[in-house]
Protein backbone atom coordinates (compact mmCIF):
# COMPACT_ATOMS: atom_id res chain seq x y z
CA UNK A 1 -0.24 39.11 43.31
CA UNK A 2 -3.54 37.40 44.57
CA UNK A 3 -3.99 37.16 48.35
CA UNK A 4 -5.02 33.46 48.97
CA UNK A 5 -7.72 34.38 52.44
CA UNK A 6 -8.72 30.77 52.38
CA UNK A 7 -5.22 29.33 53.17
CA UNK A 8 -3.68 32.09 55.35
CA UNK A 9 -6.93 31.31 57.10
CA UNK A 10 -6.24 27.58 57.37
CA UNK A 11 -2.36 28.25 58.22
CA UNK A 12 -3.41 30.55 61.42
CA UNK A 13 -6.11 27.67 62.81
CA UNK A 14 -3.61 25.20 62.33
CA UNK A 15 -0.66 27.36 64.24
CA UNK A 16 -3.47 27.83 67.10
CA UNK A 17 -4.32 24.58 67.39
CA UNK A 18 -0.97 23.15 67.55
CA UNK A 19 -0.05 22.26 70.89
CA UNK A 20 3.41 20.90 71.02
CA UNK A 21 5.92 20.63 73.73
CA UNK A 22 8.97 22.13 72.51
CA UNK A 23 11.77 20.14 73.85
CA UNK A 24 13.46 23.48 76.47
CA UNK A 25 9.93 23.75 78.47
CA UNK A 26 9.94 20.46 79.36
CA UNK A 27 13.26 20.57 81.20
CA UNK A 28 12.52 19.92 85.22
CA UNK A 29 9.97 17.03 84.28
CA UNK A 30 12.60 15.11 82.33
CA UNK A 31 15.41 15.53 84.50
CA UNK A 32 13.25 14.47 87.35
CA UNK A 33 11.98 11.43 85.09
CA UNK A 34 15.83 10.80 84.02
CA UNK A 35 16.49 10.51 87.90
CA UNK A 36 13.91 8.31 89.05
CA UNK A 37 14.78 6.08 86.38
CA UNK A 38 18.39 5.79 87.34
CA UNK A 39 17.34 5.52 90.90
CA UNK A 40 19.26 8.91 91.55
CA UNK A 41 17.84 10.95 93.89
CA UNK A 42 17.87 14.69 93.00
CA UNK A 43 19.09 17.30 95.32
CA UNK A 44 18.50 21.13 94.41
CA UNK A 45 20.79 24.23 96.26
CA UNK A 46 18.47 26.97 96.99
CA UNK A 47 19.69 30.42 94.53
């Protein structure tokens, strides 16, 4: 089977390059956004 180095090269700069927010890290900011547009203020117990 031939190796194809020209697009497993293109694949890995694209996969670096990529800089998405996945939707789990972004979890404090949108609550907090969610909040302040409901006009709810948030209150956090400390652990």
């Amino acid at each position: 089977m031939k190796t194809n180095t020209r697009f497993i090269k293109s694949v890995t700069k694209t996969a670096a390059d990529a800089n998405v927010v996945m939707p789990w890290t972004r979890g404090a900011n949108r609550a907090a956004f969610v909040a302040k547009r409901k006009g709810v203020t948030e209150t956090r117990k400390a652990a």
